[in-house]
Protein backbone atom coordinates (compact mmCIF):
# COMPACT_ATOMS: atom_id res chain seq x y z
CA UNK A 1 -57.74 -19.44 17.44
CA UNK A 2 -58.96 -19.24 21.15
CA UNK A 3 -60.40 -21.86 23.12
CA UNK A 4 -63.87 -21.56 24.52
CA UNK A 5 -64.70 -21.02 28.15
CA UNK A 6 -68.21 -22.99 28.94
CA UNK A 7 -69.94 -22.33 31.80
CA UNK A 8 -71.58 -25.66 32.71
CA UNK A 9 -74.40 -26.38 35.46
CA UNK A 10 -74.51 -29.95 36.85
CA UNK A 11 -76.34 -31.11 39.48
CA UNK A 12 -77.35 -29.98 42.83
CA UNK A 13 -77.71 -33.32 44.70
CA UNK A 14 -79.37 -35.85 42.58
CA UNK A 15 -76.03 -36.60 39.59
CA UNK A 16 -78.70 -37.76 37.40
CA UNK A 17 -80.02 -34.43 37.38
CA UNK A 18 -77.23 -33.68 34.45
CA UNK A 19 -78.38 -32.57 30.34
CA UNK A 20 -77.08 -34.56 27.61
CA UNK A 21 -75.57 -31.53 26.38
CA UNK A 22 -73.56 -30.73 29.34
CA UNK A 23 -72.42 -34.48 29.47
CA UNK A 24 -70.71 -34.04 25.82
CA UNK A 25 -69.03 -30.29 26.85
CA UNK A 26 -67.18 -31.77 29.98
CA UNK A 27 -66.26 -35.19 27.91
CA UNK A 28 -65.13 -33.37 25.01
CA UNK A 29 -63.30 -30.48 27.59
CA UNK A 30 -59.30 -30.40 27.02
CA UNK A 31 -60.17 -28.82 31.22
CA UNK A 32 -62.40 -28.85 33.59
CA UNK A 33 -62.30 -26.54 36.31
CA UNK A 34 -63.77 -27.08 39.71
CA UNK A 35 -64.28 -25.06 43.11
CA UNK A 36 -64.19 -28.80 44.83
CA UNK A 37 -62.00 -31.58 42.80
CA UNK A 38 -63.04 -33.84 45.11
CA UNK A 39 -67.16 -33.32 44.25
CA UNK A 40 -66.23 -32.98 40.44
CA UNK A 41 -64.72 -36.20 40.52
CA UNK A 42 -67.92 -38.15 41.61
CA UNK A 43 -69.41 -36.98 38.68
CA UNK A 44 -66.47 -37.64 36.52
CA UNK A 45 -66.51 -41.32 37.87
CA UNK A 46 -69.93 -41.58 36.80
CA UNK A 47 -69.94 -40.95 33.73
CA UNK A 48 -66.13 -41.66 32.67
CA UNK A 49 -65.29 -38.26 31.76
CA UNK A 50 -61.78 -37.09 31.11
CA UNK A 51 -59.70 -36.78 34.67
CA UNK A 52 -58.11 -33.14 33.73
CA UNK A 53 -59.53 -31.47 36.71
CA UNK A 54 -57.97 -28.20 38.07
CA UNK A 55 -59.14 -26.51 40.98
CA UNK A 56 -60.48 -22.95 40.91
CA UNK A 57 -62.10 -21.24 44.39
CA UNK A 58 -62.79 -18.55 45.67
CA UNK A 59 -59.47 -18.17 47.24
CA UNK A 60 -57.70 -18.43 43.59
CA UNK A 61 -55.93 -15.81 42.86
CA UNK A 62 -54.60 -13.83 39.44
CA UNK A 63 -51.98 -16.23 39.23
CA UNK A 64 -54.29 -18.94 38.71
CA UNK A 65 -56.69 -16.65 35.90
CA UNK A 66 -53.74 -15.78 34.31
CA UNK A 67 -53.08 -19.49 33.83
CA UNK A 68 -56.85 -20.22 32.63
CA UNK A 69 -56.24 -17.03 30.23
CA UNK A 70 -53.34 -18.84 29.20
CA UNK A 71 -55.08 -22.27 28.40
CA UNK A 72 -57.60 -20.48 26.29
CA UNK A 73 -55.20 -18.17 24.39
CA UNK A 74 -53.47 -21.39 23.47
CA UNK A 75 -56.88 -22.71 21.96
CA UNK A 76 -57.56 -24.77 25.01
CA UNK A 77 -61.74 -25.54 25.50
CA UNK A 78 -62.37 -25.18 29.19
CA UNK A 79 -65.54 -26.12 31.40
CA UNK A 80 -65.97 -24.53 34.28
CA UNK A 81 -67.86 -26.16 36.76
CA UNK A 82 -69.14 -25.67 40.60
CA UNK A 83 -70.14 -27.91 43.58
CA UNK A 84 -73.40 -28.19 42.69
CA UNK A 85 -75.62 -26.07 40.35
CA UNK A 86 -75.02 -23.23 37.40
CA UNK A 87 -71.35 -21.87 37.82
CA UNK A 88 -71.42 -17.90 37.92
CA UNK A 89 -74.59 -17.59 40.70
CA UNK A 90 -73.19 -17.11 44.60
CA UNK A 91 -69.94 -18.80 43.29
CA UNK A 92 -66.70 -17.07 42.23
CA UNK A 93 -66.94 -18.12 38.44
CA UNK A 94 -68.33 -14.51 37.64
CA UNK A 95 -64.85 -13.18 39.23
CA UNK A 96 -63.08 -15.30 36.19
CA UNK A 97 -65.71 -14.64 33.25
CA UNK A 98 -65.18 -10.97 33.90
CA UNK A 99 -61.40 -11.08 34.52
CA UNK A 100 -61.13 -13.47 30.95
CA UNK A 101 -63.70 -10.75 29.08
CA UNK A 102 -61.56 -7.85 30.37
CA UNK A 103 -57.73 -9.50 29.37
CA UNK A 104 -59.44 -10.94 26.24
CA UNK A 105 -63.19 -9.61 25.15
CA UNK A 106 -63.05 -11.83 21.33
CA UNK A 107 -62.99 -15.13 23.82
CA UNK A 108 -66.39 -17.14 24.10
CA UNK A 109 -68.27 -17.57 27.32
CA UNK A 110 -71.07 -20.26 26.17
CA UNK A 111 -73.51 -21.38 28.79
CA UNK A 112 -74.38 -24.47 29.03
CA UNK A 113 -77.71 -24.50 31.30
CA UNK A 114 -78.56 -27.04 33.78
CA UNK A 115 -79.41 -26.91 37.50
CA UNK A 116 -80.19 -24.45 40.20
CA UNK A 117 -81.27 -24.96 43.35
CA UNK A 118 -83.06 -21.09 43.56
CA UNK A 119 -85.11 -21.89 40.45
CA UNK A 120 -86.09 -25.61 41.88
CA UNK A 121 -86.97 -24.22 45.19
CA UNK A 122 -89.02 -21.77 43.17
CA UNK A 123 -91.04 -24.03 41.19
CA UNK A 124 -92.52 -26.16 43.88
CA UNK A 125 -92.64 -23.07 46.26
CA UNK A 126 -96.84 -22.26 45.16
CA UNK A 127 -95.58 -18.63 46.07
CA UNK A 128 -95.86 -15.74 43.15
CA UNK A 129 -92.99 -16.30 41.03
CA UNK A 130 -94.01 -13.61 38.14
CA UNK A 131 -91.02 -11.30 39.98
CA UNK A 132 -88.89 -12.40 42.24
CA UNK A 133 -85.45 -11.00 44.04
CA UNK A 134 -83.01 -13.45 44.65
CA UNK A 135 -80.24 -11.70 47.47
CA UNK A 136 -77.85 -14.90 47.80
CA UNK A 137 -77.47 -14.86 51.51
CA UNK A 138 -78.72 -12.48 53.82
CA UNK A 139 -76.46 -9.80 55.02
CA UNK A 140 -75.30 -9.41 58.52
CA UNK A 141 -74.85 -5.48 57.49
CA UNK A 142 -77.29 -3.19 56.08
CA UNK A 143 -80.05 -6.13 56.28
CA UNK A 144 -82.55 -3.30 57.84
CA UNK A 145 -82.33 -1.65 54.50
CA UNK A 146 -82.57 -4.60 52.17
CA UNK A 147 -85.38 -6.08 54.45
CA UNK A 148 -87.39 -2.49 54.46
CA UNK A 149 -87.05 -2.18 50.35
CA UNK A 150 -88.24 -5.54 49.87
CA UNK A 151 -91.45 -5.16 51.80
CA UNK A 152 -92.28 -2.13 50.34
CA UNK A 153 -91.65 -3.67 46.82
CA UNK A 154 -94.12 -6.71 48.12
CA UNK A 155 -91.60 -8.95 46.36
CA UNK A 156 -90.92 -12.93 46.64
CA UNK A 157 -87.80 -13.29 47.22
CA UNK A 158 -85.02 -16.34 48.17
CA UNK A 159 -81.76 -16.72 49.61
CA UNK A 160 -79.31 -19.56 50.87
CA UNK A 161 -79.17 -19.75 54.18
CA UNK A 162 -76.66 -22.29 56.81
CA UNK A 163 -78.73 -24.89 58.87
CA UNK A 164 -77.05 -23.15 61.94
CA UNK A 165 -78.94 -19.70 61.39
CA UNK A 166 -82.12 -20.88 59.87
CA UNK A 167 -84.41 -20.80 63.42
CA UNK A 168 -82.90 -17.22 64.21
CA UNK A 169 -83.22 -16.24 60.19
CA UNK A 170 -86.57 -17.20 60.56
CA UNK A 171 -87.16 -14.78 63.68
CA UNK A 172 -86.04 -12.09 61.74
CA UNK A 173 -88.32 -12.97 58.79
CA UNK A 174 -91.17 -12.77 61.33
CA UNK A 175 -90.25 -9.83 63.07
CA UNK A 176 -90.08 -7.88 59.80
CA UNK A 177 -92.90 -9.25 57.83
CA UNK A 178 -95.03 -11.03 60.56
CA UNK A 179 -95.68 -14.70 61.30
CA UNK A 180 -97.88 -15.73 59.41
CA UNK A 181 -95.93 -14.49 56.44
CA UNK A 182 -95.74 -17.85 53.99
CA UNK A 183 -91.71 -19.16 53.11
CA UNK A 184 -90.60 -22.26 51.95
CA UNK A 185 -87.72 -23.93 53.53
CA UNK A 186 -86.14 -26.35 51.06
CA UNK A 187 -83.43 -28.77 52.32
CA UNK A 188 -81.11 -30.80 50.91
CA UNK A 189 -82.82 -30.50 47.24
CA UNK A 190 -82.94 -33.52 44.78
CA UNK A 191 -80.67 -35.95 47.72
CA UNK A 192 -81.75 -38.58 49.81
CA UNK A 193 -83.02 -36.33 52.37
CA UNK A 194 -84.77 -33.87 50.69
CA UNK A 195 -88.01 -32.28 52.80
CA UNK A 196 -89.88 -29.20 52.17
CA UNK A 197 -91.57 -27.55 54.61
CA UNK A 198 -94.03 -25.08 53.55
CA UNK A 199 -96.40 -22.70 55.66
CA UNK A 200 -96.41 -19.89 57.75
CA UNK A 201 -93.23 -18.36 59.48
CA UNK A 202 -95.03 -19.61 62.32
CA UNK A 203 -95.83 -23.13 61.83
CA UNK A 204 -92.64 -23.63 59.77
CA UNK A 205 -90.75 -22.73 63.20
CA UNK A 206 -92.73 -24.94 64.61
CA UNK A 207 -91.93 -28.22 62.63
CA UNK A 208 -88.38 -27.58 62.02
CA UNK A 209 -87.68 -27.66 65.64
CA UNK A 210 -84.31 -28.69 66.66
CA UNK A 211 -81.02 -29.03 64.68
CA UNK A 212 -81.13 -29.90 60.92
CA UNK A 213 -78.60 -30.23 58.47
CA UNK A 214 -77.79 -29.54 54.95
CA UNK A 215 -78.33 -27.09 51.64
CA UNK A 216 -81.07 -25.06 52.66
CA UNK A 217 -83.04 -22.56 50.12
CA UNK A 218 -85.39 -20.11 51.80
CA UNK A 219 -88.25 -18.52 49.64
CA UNK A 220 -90.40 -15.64 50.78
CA UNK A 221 -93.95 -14.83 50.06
CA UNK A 222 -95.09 -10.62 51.05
C-alpha cells in the first residue's frame, strides 16, 4: 500500500496562523519535507512535532524525488511543506507532485489548505477580486507583453516582488497603467511589522520612500 503525499500550508509570518488539521498531518507524518529545515523547525518546536525533517529545494535534484518516490512506495506518509504559505504556488513542490504523479499516478496528493500570502493580500486589498491574475513575479523578459494583455483584459492582478525593486516596479506600474492607478503594497504579512499601504501608484511612491525590507505582495487595480 502507498504512502500519501500531503501538501500542507502553514503560516506566512504569524505561526499561529496554522489549522488544526494541518497540525495533526505533520504530527502524525512518518516525513516532513521542507525547502528551509531551519524555518520548519520553528514551527516544529512550537508545537512538538516529530523532528524527521528532510530538505527539499529548488536545487533538489532526481536523486532526491527518486528518494521521496521511494518513501512513499514503501508506504511512507509524507508532508510537504514550504517557508511560509501553501506548498505548490511560486515554490518547487509542483516540480515533485508532477514528477511523483508521472513515476506513480495510483499515489495520493491530499491538500491540506492553510495560508497564502496572495489570497491575504487580496482580501484586505478593497480592489475587485471577482477575477484576478496572479503572475508570481514579474518578468524581466517579455514583461511588455504580459503588461499590454493585462490592461487590455482590465484585470486585478498580484505578484511578489523583492524590497530592492519595489520603487522601480512601481515606475513601471505607472508608466504602463498611469499614476493614479490604485495597488496595494503589502509587507511583511501577519509579522511584527506588517504595514499596508494602499492608494494610488502615486501617493504609494510617495510614502514608501526610502529602503524597506521584507515579504512584499503587490496587488493591482485597472
Amino acid at each position: 500500500m502507498f504512502g500519501n503525499l500531503y501538501i500542507v500550508g502553514t503560516p506566512i509570518g504569524n505561526l499561529e496562523d496554522i489549522t488544526l488539521r494541518a497540525i495533526k498531518i505533520l504530527s502524525e507524518a512518518d516525513i516532513v519535507l521542507a525547502e528551509d529545515t531551519r524555518v520548519t523547525s520553528k514551527l516544529s518546536s512550537k508545537y512538538k512535532l516529530p523532528e524527521t525533517i528532510i530538505s527539499y529545494h529548488q536545487h533538489s535534484g532526481d536523486e532526491k524525488k527518486f528518494e521521496i518516490l521511494k518513501y512513499l512506495l514503501e508506504g511512507k506518509n509524507i508532508a510537504l511543506v514550504t517557508d511560509a504559505g501553501t506548498p505548490g504556488i511560486s515554490d518547487p513542490g509542483n516540480e515533485l507532485i508532477d514528477f511523483i504523479l508521472d513515476k506513480e499516478p495510483k499515489i495520493k496528493i491530499i491538500p491540506i489548505p492553510g495560508a497564502s500570502a496572495l489570497t491575504t493580500a487580496l482580501s484586505v486589498s478593497g480592489f475587485r477580486t471577482d477575477k484576478f491574475v496572479f503572475i508570481g513575479f514579474l518578468p524581466k523578459k517579455k514583461r511588455n507583453k504580459l503588461l499590454n494583455w493585462l490592461k487590455e483584459g482590465r484585470l486585478t492582478f498580484a505578484f511578489y516582488e523583492s524590497p530592492k525593486r519595489i520603487i522601480k516596479t512601481l515606475d513601471i506600474l505607472e508608466e504602463y497603467f498611469g499614476e493614479e492607478t490604485r495597488v496595494l503594497v503589502a509587507r511583511e504579512l501577519t509579522k511584527i511589522y506588517e504595514t499596508l499601504y494602499r492608494g494610488s501608484i502615486k501617493d504609494v511612491k510617495m510614502e514608501i520612500s526610502g529602503n524597506i525590507k521584507g515579504e512584499i505582495v503587490v496587488v493591482v487595480e485597472i
